[in-house]
Protein backbone atom coordinates (compact mmCIF):
# COMPACT_ATOMS: atom_id res chain seq x y z
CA UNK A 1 100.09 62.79 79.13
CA UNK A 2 97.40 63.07 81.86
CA UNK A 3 94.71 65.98 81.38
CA UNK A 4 94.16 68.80 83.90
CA UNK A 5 93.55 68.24 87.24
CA UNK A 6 89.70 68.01 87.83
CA UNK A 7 89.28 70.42 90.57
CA UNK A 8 91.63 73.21 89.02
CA UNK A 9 89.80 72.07 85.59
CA UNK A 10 86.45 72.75 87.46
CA UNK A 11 87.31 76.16 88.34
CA UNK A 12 88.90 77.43 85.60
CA UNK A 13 85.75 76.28 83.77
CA UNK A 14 83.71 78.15 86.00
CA UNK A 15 85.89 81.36 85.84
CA UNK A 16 85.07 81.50 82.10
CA UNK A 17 81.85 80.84 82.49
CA UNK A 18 81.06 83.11 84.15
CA UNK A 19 80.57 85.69 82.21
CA UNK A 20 78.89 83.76 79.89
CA UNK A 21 76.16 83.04 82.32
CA UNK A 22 73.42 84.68 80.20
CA UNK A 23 74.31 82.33 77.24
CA UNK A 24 75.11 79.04 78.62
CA UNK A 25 72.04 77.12 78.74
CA UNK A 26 71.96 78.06 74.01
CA UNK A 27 75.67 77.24 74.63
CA UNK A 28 77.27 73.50 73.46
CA UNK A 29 79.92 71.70 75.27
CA UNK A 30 82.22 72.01 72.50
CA UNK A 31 81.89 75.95 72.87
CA UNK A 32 81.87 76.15 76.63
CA UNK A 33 85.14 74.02 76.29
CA UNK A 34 86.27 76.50 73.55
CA UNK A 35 85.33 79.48 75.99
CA UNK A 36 87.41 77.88 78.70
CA UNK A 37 90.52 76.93 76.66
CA UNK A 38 89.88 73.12 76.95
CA UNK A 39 89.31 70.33 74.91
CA UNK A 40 85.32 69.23 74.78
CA UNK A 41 86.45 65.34 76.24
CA UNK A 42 88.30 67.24 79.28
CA UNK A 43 84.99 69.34 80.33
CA UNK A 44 83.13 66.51 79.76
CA UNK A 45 85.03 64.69 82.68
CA UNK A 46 84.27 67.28 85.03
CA UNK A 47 80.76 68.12 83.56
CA UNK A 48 78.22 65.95 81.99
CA UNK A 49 76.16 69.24 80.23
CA UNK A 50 75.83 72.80 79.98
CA UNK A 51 72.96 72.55 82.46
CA UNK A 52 75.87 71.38 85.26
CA UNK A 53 78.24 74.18 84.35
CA UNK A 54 75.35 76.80 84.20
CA UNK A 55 74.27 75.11 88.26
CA UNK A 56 78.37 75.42 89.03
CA UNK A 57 78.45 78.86 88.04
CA UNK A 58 75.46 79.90 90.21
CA UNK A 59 76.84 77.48 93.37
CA UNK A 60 79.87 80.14 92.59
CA UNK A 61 77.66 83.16 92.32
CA UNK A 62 75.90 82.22 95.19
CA UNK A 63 79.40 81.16 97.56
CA UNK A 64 80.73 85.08 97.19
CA UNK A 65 77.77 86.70 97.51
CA UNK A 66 77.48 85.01 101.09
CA UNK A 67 80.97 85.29 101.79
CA UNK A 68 80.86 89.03 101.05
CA UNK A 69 77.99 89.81 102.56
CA UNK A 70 79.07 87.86 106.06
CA UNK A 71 78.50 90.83 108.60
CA UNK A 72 79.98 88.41 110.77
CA UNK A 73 83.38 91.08 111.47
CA UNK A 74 80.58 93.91 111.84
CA UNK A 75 79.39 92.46 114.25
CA UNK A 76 81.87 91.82 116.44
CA UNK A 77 83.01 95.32 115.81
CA UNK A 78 79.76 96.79 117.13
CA UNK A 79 79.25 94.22 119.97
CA UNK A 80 82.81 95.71 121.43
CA UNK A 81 81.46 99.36 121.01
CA UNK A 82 82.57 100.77 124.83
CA UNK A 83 78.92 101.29 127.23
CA UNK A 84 80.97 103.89 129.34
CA UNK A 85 80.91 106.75 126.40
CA UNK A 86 78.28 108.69 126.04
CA UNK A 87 74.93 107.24 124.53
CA UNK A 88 75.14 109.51 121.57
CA UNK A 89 78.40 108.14 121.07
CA UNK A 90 78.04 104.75 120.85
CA UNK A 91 74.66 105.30 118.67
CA UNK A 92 77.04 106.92 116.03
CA UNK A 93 78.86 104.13 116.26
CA UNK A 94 76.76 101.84 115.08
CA UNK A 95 75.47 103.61 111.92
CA UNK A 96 79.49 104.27 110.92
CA UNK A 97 79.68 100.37 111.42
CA UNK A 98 76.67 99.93 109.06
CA UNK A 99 77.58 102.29 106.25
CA UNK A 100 81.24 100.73 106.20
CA UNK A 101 79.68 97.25 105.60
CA UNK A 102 77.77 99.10 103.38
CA UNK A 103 80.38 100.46 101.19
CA UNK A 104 82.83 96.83 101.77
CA UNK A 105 80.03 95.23 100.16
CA UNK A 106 80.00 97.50 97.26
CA UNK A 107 83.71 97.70 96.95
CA UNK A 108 83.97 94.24 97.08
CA UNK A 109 80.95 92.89 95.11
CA UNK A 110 81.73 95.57 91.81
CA UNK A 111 85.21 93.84 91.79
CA UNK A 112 83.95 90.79 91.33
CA UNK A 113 81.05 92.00 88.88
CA UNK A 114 83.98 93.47 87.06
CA UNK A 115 85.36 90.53 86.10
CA UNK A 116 82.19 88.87 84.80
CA UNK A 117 80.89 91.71 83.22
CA UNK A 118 81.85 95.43 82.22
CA UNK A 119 78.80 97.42 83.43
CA UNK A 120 76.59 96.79 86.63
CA UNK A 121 73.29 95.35 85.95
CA UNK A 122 70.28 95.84 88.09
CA UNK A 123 70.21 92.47 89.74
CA UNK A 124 73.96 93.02 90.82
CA UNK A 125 72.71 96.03 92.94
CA UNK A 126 69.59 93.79 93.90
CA UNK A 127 71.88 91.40 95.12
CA UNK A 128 74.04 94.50 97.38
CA UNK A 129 70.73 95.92 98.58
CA UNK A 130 69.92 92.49 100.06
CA UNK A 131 72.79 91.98 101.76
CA UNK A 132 72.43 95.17 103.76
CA UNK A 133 68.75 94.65 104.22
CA UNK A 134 68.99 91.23 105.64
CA UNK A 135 71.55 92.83 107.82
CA UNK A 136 69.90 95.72 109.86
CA UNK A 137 67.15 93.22 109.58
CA UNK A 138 68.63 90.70 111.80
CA UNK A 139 67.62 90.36 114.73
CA UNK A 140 71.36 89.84 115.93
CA UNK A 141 72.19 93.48 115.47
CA UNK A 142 68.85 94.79 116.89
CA UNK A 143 69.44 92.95 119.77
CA UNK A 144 72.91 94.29 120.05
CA UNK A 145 72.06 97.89 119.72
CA UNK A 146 68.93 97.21 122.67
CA UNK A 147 72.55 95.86 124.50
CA UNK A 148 73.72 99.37 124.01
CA UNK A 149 71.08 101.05 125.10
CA UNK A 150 70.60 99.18 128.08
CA UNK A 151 72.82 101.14 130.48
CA UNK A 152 71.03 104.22 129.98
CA UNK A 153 67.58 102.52 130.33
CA UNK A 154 66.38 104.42 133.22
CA UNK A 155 66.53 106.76 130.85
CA UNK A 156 64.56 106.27 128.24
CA UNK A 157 60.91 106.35 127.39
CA UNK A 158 60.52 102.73 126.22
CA UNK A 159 62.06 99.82 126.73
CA UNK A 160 65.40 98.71 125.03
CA UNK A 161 64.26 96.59 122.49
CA UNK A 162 61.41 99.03 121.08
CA UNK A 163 63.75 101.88 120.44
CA UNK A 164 66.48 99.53 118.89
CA UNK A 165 64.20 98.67 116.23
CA UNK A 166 63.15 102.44 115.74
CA UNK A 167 66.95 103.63 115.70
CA UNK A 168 67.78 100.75 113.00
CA UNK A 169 65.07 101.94 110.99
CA UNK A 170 65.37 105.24 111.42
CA UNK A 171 69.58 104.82 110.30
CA UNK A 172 68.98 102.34 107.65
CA UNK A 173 65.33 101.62 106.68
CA UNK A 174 65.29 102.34 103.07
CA UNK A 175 64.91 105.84 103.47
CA UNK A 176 67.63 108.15 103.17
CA UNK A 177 67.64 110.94 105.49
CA UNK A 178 68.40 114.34 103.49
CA UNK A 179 69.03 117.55 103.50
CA UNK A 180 67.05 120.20 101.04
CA UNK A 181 70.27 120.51 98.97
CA UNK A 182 70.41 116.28 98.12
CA UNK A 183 73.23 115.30 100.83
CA UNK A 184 72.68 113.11 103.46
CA UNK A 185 72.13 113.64 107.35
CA UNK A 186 76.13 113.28 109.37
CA UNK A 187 75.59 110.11 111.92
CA UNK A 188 75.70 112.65 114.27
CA UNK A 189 72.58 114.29 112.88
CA UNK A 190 70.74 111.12 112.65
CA UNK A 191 71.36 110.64 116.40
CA UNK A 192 70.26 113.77 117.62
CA UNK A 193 67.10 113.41 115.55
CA UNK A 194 66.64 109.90 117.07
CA UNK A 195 67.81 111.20 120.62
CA UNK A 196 66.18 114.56 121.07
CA UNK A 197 62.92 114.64 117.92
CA UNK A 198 62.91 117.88 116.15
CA UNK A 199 63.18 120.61 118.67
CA UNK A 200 66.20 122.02 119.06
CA UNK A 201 68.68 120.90 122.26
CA UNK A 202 69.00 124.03 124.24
């Protein structure tokens, strides 16, 4: 009777693995194998050591991560925002865009943390913080938000680029905009701050 197929053999492996990942490299074979629901000679034909299960597991760690954390559909979402609405508009836009990938990312990365491990640690909300950092860090979506400004750029006291940057950072630099009571600033609120300063509109 042939053994399991190597590729589904490889996975499975990896899927209970997984949440071993803290213990592997003390782990033997024979256990990993155990872990997995294999015999020790099957693992071994897929995986020479514990050291090449414990580099699968973080090639596997590493593959959804990126795939989650692909702003790719964000983008294209806030590259089709509409120029002919009102500036304000479109600005708001953008930071709904940004605190949906925000929350898909955490949605999406706790389900998979779930199923390597009960409770969050701090390196899986390292890993969600990076995401969205590298994201309003790009200079992709800068660039698209100077594109939005752009029509209105007769307007404006500096040039396109300057007050892209400044908006992104203003939305989502690290610090939260608050309220005294603890709740956060409404998109529209973080607009009108970035739009109009601190004086009231009259």
């Amino acid at each position: 009777m042939s053994g399991p197929e190597p590729d589904q053999l490889h996975r499975d492996v990896v899927q209970a693995a997984l949440p071993l990942l803290g213990e592997l490299h003390t782990m033997s074979t024979a256990q990993i194998a155990a872990a997995a629901g294999v015999g020790e000679a099957d693992l071994l034909a897929v995986f020479p050591d514990n050291q090449a299960v414990l580099q699968a597991c973080f090639t596997a760690l590493t593959e959804v991560i990126a795939a989650v954390t692909d702003p790719s559909a964000e983008m294209r979402t806030i590259t089709a925002i509409r120029v002919d609405q009102p500036l304000a508009s479109r600005l708001v836009e953008v930071i709904e865009v940004l605190a949906a990938y925000n929350r898909r990312i955490r949605t999406e990365l706790d389900a998979f943390h779930r199923g390597i491990r009960p409770t969050e640690t701090t390196a899986d909300a390292t890993r969600r913080r990076e995401g969205l950092r590298s994201f309003v860090n790009s200079a992709e979506l800068r660039g698209a938000v100077a594109a939005l400004l752009e029509t209105d750029e007769q307007h404006l006291r500096l040039p396109p680029p300057v007050l892209a940057d400044a908006f992104v950072n203003m939305a989502f630099g690290g610090t939260r905009l608050l309220h005294p009571d603890g709740s956060p600033l409404s998109p529209e609120q973080i607009v009108g701050l970035f739009l109009h300063g601190a004086r009231r509109v009259p």
